[in-house]
Protein backbone atom coordinates (compact mmCIF):
# COMPACT_ATOMS: atom_id res chain seq x y z
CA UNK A 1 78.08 115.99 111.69
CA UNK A 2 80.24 115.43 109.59
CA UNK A 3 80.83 112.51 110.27
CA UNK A 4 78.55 113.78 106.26
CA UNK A 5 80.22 112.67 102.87
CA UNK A 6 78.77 112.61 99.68
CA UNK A 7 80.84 113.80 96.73
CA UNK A 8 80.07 117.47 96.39
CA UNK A 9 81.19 117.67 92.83
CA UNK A 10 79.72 118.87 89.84
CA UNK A 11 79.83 115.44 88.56
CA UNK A 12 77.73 114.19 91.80
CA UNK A 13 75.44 116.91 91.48
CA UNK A 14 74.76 116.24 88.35
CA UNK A 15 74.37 112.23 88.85
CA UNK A 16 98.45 125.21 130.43
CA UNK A 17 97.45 121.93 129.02
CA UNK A 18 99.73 119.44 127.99
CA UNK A 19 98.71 117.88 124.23
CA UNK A 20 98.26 114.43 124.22
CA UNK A 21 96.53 111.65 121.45
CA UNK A 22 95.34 108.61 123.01
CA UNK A 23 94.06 105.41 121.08
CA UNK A 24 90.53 105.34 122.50
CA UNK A 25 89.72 101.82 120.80
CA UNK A 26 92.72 100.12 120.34
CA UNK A 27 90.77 97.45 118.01
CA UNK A 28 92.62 94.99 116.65
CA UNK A 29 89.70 94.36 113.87
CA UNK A 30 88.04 97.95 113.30
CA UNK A 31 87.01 101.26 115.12
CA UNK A 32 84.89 103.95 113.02
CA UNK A 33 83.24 107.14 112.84
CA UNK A 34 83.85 108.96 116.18
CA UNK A 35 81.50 111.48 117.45
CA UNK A 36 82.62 113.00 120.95
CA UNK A 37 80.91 115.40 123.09
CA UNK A 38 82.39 117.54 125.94
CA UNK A 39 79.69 118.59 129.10
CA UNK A 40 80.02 121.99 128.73
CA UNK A 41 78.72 122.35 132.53
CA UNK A 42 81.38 119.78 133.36
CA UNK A 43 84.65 119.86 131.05
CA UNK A 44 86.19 117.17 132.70
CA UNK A 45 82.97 114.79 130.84
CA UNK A 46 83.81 113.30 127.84
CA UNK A 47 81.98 111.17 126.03
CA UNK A 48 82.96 108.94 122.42
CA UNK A 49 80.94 107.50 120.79
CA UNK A 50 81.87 104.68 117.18
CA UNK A 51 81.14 102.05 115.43
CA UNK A 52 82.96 98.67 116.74
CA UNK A 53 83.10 95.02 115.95
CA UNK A 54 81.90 92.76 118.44
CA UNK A 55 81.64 89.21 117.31
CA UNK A 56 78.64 87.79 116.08
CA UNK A 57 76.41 90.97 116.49
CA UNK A 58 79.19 92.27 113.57
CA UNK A 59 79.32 96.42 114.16
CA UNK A 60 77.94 97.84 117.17
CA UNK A 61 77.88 101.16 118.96
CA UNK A 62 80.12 101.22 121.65
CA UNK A 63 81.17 104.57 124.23
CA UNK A 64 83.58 105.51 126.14
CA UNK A 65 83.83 107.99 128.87
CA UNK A 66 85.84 110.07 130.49
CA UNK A 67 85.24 112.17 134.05
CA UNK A 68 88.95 113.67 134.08
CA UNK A 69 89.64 115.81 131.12
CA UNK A 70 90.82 112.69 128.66
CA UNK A 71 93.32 111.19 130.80
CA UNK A 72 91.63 108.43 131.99
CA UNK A 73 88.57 106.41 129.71
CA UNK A 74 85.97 103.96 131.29
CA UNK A 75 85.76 100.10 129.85
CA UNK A 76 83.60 100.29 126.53
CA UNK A 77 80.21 100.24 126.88
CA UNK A 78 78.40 98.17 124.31
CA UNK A 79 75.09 98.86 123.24
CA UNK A 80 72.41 96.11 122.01
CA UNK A 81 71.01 96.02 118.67
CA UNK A 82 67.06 96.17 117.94
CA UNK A 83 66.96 92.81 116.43
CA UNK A 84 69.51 89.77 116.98
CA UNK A 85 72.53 90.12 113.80
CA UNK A 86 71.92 94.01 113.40
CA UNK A 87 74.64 96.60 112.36
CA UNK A 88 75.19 99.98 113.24
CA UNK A 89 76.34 103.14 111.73
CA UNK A 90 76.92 106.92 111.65
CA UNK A 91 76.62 108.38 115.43
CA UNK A 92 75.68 111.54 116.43
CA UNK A 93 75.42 113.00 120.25
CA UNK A 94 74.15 115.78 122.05
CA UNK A 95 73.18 117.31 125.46
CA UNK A 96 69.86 119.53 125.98
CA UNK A 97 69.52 122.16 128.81
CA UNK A 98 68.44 119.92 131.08
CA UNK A 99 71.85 117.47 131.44
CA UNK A 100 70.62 114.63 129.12
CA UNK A 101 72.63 112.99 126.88
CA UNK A 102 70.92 111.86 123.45
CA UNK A 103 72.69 109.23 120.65
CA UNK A 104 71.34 108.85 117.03
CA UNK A 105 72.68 106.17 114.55
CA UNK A 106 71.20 103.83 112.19
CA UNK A 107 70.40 100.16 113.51
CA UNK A 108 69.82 97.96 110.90
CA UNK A 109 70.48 94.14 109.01
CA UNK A 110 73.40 93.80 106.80
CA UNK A 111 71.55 93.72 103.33
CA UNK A 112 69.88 97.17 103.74
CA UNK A 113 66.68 95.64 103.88
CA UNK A 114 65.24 96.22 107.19
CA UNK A 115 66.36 98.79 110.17
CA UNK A 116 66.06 102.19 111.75
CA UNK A 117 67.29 105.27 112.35
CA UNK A 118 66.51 105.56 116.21
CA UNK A 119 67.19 107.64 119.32
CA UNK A 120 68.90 106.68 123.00
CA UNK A 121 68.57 108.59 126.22
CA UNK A 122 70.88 108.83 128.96
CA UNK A 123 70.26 110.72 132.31
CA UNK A 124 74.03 109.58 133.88
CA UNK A 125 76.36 111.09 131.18
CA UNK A 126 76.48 108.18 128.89
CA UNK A 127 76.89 104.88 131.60
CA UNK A 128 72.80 103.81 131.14
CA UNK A 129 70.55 104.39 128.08
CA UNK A 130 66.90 104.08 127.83
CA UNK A 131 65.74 101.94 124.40
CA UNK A 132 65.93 103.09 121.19
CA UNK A 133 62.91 105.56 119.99
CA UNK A 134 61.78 105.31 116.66
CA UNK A 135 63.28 108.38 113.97
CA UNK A 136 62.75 106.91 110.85
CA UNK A 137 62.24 103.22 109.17
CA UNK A 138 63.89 101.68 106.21
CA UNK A 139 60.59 101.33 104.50
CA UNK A 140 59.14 105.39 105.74
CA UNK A 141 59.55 106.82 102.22
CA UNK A 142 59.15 103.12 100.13
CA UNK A 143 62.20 102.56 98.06
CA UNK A 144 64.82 104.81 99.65
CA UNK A 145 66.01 103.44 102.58
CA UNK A 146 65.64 106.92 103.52
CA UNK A 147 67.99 106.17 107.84
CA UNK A 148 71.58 107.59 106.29
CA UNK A 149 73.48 110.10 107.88
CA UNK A 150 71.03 110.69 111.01
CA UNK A 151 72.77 113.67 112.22
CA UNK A 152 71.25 115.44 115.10
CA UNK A 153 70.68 118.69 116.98
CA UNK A 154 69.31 120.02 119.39
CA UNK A 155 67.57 123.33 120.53
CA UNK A 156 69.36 124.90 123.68
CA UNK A 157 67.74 128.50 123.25
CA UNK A 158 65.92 128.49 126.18
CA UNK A 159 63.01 129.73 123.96
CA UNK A 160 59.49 127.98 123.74
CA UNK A 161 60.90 125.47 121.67
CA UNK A 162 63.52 124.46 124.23
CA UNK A 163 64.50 120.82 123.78
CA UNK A 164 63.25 120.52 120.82
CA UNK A 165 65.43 117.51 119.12
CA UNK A 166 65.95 117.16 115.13
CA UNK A 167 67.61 114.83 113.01
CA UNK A 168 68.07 114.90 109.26
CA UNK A 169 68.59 111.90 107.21
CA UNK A 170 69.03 110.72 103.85
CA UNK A 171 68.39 107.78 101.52
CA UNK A 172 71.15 105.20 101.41
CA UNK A 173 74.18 105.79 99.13
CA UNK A 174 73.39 102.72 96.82
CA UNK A 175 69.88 104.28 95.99
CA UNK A 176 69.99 105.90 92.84
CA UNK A 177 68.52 109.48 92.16
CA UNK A 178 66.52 111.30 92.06
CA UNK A 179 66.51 111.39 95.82
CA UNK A 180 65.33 113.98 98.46
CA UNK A 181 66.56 114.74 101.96
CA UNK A 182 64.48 113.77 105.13
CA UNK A 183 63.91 116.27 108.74
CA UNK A 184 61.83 114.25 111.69
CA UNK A 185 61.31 116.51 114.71
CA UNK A 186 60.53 115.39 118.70
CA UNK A 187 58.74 118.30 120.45
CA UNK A 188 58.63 116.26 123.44
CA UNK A 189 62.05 116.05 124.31
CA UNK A 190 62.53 112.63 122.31
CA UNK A 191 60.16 110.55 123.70
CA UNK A 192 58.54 110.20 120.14
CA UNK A 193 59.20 111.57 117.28
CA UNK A 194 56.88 113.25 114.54
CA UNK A 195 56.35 112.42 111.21
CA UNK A 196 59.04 113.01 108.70
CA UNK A 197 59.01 115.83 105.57
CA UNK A 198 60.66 116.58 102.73
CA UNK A 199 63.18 119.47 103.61
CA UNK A 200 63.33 120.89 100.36
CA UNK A 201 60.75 122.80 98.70
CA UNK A 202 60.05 125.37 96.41
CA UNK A 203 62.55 128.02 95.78
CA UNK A 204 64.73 125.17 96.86
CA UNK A 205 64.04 121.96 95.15
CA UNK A 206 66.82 119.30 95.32
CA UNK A 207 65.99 118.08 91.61
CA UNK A 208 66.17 115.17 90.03
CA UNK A 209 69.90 114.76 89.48
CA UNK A 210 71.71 114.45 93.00
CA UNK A 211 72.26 111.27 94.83
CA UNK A 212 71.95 111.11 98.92
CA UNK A 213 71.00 114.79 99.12
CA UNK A 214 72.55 115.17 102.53
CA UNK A 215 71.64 117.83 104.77
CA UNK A 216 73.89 119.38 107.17
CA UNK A 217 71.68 120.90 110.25
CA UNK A 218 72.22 123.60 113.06
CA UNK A 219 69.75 125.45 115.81
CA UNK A 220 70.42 129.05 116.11
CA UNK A 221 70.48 130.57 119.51
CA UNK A 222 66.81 131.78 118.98
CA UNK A 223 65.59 128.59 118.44
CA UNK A 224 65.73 128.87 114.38
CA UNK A 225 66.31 125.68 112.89
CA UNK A 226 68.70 125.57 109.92
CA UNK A 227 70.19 123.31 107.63
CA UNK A 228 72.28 123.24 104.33
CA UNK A 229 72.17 120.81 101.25
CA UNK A 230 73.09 120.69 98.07
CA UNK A 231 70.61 121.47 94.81
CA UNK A 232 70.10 121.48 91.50
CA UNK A 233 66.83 122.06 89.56
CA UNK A 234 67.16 123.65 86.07
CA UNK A 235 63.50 125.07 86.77
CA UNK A 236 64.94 126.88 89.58
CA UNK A 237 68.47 127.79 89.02
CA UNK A 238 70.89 126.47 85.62
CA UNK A 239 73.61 126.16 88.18
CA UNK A 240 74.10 123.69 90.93
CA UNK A 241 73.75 124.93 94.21
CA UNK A 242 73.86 125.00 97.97
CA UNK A 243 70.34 126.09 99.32
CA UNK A 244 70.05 127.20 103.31
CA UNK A 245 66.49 126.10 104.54
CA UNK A 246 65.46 127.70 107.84
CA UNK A 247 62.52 127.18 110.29
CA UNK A 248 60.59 129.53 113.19
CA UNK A 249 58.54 126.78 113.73
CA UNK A 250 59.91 123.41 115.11
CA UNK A 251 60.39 122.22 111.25
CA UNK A 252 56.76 122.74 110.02
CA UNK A 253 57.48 124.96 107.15
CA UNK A 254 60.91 126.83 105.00
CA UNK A 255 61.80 129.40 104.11
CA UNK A 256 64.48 128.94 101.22
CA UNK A 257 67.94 131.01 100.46
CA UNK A 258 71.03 130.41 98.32
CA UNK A 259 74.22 130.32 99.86
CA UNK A 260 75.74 130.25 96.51
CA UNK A 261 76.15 128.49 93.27
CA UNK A 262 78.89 125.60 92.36
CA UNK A 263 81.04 125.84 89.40
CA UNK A 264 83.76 123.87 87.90
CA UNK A 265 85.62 124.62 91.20
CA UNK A 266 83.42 121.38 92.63
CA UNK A 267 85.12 118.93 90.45
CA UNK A 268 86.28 116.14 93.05
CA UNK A 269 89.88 115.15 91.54
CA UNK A 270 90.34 112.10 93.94
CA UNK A 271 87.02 110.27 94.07
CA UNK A 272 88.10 108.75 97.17
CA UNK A 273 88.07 112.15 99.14
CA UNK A 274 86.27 112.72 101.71
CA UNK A 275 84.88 115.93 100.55
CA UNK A 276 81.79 116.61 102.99
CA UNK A 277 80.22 119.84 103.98
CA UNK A 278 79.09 121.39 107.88
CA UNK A 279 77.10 123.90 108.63
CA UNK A 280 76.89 125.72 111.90
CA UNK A 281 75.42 128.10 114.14
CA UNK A 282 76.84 130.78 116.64
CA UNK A 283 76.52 130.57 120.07
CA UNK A 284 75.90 134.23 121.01
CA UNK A 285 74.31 135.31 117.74
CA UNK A 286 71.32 134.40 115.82
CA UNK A 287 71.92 136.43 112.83
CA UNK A 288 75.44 134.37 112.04
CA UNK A 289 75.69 131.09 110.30
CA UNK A 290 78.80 129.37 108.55
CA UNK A 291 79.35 126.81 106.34
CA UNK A 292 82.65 125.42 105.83
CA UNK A 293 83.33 122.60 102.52
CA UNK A 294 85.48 122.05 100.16
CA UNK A 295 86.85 123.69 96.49
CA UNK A 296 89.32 122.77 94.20
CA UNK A 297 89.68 126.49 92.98
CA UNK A 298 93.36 126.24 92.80
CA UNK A 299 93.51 123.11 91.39
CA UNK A 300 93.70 120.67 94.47
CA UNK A 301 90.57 120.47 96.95
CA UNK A 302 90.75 122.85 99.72
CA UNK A 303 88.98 123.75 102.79
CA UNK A 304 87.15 127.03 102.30
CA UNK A 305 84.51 129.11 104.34
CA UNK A 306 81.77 131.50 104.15
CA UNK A 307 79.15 132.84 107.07
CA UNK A 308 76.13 134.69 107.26
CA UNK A 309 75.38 137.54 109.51
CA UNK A 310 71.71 138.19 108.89
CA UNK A 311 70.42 134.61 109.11
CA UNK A 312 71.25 133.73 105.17
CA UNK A 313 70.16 137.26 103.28
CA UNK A 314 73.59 137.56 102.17
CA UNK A 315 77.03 135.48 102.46
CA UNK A 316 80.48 136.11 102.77
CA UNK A 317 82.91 135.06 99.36
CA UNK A 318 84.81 132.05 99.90
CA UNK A 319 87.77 132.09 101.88
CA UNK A 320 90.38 129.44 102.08
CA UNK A 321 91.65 128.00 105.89
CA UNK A 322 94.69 125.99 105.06
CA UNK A 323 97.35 127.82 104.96
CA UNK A 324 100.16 125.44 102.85
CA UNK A 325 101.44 126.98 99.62
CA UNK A 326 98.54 127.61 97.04
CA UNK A 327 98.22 125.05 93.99
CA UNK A 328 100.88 122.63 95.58
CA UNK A 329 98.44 119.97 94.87
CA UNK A 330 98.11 118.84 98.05
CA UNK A 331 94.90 117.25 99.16
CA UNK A 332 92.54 118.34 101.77
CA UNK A 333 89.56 116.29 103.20
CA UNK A 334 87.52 115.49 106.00
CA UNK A 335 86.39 118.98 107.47
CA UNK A 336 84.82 119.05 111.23
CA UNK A 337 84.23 121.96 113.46
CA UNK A 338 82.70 123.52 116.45
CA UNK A 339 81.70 126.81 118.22
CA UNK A 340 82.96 128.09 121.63
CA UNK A 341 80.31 129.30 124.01
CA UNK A 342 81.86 132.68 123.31
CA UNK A 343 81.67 132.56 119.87
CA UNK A 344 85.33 131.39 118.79
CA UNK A 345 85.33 129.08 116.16
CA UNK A 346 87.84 125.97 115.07
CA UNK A 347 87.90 124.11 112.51
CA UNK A 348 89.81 120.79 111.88
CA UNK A 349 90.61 119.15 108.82
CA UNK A 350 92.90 115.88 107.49
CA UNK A 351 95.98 117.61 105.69
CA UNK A 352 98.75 116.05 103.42
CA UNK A 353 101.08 119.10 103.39
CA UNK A 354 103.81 116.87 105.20
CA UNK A 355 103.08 113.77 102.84
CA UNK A 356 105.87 111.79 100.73
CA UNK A 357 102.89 111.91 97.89
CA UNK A 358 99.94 113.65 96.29
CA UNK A 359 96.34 112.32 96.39
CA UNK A 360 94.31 110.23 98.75
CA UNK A 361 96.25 107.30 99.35
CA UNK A 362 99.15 108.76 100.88
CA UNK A 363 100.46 109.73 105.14
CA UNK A 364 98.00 112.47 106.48
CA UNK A 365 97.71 114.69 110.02
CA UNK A 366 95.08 116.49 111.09
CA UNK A 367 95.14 119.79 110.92
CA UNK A 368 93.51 122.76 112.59
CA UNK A 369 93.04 126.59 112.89
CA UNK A 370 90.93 129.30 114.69
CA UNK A 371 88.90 132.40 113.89
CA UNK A 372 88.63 134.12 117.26
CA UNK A 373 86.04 136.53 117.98
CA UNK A 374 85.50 139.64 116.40
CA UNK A 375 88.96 138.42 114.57
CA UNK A 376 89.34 139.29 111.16
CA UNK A 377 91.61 136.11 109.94
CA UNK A 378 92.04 132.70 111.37
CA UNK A 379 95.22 131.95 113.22
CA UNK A 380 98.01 129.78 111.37
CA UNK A 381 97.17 126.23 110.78
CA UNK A 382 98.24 124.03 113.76
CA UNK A 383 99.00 119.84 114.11
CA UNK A 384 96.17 118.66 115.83
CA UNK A 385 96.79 114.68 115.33
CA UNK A 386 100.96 114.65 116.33
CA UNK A 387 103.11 112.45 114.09
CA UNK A 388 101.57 111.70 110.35
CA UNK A 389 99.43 108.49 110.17
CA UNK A 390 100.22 106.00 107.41
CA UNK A 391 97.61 105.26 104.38
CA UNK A 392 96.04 102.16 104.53
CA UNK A 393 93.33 100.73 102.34
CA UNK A 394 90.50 100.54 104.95
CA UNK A 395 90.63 104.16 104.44
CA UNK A 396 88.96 104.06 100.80
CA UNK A 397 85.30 103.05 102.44
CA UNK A 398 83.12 105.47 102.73
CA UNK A 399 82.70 106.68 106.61
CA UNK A 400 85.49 104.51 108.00
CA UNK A 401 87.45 107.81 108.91
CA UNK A 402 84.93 110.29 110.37
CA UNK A 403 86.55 113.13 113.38
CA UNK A 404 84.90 115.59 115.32
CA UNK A 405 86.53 118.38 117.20
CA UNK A 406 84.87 120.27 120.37
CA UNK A 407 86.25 124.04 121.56
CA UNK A 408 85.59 124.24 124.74
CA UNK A 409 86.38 127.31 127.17
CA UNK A 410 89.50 127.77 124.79
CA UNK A 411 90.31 124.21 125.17
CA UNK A 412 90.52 121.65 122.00
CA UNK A 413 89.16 118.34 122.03
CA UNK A 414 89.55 116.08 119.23
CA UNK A 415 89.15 112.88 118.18
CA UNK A 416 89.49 110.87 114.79
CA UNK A 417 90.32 107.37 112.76
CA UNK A 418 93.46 106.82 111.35
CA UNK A 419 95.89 103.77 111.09
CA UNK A 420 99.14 104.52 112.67
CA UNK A 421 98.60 101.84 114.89
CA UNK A 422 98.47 99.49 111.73
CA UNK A 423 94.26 99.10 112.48
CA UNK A 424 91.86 101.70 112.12
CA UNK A 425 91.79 102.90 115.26
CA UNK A 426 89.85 105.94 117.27
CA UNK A 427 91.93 108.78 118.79
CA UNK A 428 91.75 111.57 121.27
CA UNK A 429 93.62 114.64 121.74
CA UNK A 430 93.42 117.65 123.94
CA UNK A 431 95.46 120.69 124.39
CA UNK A 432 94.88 124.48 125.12
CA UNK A 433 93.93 126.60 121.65
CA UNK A 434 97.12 128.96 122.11
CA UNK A 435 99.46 126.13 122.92
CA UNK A 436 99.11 123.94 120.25
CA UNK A 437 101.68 120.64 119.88
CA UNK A 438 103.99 118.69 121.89
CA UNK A 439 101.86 115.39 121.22
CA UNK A 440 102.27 112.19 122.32
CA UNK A 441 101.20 108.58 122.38
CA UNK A 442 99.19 106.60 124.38
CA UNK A 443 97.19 103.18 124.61
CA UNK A 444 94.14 103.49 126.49
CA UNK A 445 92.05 100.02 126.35
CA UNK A 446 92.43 96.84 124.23
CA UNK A 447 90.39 94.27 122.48
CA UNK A 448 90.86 90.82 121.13
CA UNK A 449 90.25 90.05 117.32
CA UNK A 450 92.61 89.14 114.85
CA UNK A 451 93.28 90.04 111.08
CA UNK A 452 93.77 87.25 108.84
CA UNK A 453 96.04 87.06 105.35
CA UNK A 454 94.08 86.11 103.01
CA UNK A 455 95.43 83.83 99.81
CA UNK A 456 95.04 84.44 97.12
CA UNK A 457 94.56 88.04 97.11
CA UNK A 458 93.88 88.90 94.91
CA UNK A 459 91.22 86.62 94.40
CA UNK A 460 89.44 85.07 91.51
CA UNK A 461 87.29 82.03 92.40
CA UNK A 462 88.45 80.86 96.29
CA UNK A 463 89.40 82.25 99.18
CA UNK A 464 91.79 79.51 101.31
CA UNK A 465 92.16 79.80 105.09
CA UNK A 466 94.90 78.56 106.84
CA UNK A 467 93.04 77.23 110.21
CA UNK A 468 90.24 74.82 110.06
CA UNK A 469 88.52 76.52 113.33
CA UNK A 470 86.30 78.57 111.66
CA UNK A 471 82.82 77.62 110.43
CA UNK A 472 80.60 80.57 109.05
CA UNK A 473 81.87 83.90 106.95
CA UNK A 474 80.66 87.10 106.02
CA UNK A 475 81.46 88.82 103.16
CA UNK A 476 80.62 92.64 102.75
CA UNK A 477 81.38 95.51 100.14
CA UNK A 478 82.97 98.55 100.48
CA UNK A 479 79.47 100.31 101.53
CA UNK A 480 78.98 97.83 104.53
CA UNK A 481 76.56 96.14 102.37
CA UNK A 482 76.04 91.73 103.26
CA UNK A 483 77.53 90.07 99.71
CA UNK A 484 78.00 87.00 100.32
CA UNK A 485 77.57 84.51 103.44
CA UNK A 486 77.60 80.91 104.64
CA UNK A 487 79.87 78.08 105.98
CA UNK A 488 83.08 77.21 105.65
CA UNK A 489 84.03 73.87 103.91
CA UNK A 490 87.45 72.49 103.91
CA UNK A 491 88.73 76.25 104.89
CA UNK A 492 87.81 77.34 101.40
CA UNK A 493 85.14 80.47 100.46
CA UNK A 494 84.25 80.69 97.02
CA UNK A 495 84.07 84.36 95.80
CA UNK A 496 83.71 83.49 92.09
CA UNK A 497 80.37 85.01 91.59
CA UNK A 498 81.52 88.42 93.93
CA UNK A 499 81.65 91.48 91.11
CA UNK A 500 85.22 93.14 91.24
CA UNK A 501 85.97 95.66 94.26
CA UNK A 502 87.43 95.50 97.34
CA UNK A 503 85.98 93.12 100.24
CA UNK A 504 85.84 92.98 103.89
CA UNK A 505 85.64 89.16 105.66
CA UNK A 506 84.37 88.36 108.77
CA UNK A 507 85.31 84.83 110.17
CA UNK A 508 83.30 83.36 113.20
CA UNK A 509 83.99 80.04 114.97
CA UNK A 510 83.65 78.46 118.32
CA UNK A 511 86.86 79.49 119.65
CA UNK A 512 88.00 81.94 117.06
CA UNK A 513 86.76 85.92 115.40
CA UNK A 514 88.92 86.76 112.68
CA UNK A 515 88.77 89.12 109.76
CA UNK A 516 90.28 90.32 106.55
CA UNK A 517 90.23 92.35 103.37
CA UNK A 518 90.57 90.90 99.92
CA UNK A 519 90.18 92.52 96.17
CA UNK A 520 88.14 90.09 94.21
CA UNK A 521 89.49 90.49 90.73
């Protein structure tokens, strides 16, 4: 929930167990944006859920699952796009009371123009899934491609509005502001889904100056639906902000509160940071909320966090979790977390304390810590990820490196992107909260695409391939966005007319899948 990323700056606003990681994907092309969920009636469930490539059909959604604790993970199971040459992004999992799995993500055509944020059902844990269901459509709110980010959750409070399923979304990050934030709602346990609203409102007006207003959403145990996003309306407050909005009933109407206002703190000093925001809600009490994000009040970005014990009255002051030596300007991105049923809380991050450099584009691990209940201070920051990953440049696009972390009857389960294995890859760990370390290595499936080199590179005018067996390309930006396609003639690609960035390249032929990554000068 997360995996949730826009630039919370003041710039943006303005404009017993043994540990052990396992390579879930073991993609030789790419693997992205993991969401996992553990069956907390069955532990020994896992399910993973990411973005793969797969041919033609370019990225699709693709699971695996486990039924002993991690050990062991099924083949991948691919699901089919709405429409024939359809891409897929950003999914988000969940089970309701009643043992069903649910899957949100965006399905949608390379250019942006067409597509949908929809809904899948499974009744078997993840093996089957009913068809997609309808959230939200490219063209809903006309002009804002208004299907990013469709995180979900779901009501488990046994209350009246038991089962009750919502997803926020936003518009797409290439829209420019002003933009507003999105909340669709199924009452009926997903079958369908009811119109969308505006989530802000009065008292809590996003303004007219943020981009991709994303909104980070929770249930309370009493059925309260929350969510936190970021705001700034001179009209309403001189200072940016982060607003709470909350709804009693099923996402009809909000009430408004400020969590607090941003300062100069929010300046983002590495642009390519992954600085996103989460909001969550206690398992065994309604009154307490926290929100965890990221400050650079010491001069490098942190992970900080503040809660709520009477439902967003009041909040906590900041408080910072990692625990490496004040202003050492290290960098800190990429915050996930999770509640135990009992009310302990983790929360992971991706930590450079061990890194040869500063910044971004150095060796990271992620890192981890827990505030047990009715504890006054979380415990010292533990190695979640094992060994340090190299940096690699897939690693600057936005989304490519989502994680999400489950506590589970004391138990940590983890899983993230990184690029030790010299492709972005998806990984799994697991290991008892109080035992922390001892990690280790290990391959769990394999597929079959290769990278290409790519000369020159950087490129001006051409692209030239070495093998002749490949007829049609695919050229796309460092959003995901189609730039360029067509065939190939005499193994050359012409690029001259691509503006300067940095390129992915998809290569398709009878007998051949192949891609690569260029900077077009």
């Amino acid at each position: 929930m997360i995996k949730h990323f826009i630039t919370v700056c003041l710039v943006t606003l303005l404009t017993g167990l043994h540990s052990q990681s396992i390579n879930i994907s073991n993609g030789e092309l790419f693997d992205g944006e993991p969401f996992m969920v553990v069956n907390s009636t069955n532990t020994s469930h896992i399910v993973i859920a990411w973005m793969g490539f797969d041919g033609l059909n370019l990225i699709t959604m693709k699971l695996k699952i486990s039924e002993d604790g991690g050990l062991s993970w099924s083949a991948p199971i691919t699901l089919p796009h709405i429409n024939t040459g359809y891409t897929c992004a950003d999914p988000s999992m969940g089970y309701d009371n009643a043992g069903n799995l649910f899957l949100s993500y965006i399905d949608y055509n390379p250019f942006g123009t067409s597509g949908k944020a929809v809904v899948r059902k499974s009744t078997d844990g993840g093996y089957t899934w009913g068809e997609p269901v309808e959230v939200m459509d490219v063209f809903s709110d006309p002009g804002e491609a208004a299907v990013d980010r469709p995180w979900m959750v779901i009501d488990k409070s046994g209350t009246s509005t038991d089962g009750n399923i919502y997803i926020t979304t936003k518009p797409a990050p290439w829209i420019p502001f002003p933009n507003r934030n999105y909340i669709i709602a199924s009452t009926n346990n997903g079958l369908s889904f009811n119109p969308w609203k505006y989530i802000d409102g009065p008292g809590g007006a996003i303004g007219d100056f943020i981009a991709a207003p994303m909104a980070s959403p929770a249930v309370g145990i009493d059925g309260t639906f929350h969510c936190v996003y970021p705001s700034w309306d001179p009209a309403e407050n001189l200072l940016p902000r982060f607003i709470l909005a909350s709804s009693e009933d099923a996402a009809n109407t909000f009430t408004y509160q400020e969590v607090f206002e941003a300062s100069g703190d929010f300046t983002n000093n590495d642009e390519n940071a992954k600085v996103g925001y989460l909001l969550l809600a206690s398992p065994v009490n309604a009154e307490h909320l926290v929100f965890v994000y990221i400050l650079s009040t010491h001069g490098d970005m942190d992970i900080f966090y503040r809660d709520t014990w009477n439902k967003g009255l009041s909040w906590s002051e900041s408080i910072r979790v990692n625990d490496d030596p004040i202003s050492n300007d290290v960098l800190q991105d990429l915050v996930w977390g999770d509640f135990d049923s009992d009310g302990d809380l983790i929360l992971t991050w991706r930590d450079r304390r061990n890194a040869p450099d500063t910044g971004f584009a150095t060796s990271s691990e992620i890192y981890g810590a827990i505030l047990w209940k009715d504890a006054l201070t979380f415990t010292p920051n533990f190695n979640v990820s094992g060994p340090a990953a190299g940096f690699d440049s897939v690693l600057y696009e936005n989304g490519n490196d989502f994680m999400c972390v489950n506590l589970e009857q004391d138990t940590v389960y983890a899983t993230w992107g990184d690029t030790r294995s010299g492709y972005l890859n998806i990984w799994f760990n697991k290991f008892a909260a109080d035992d922390a370390g001892n990690n280790s290595i290990s391959l769990v499936a394999a597929e079959n695409t290769t990278w290409i080199n790519i000369n020159p590179n950087p490129a001006g005018t051409f692209i030239q391939l070495e093998s002749d067996c490949y007829t049609t390309y695919a050229i796309y930006d460092e959003q995901g966005k189609l730039s360029a396609y067509g065939g190939v003639s005499d193994k050359t690609i012409l690029v001259e007319n691509l503006p300067t960035g940095i390129y992915h390249l998809t290569l398709n032929g009878r007998e051949c899948s192949s891609i690569g990554r260029f900077v077009k000068l």
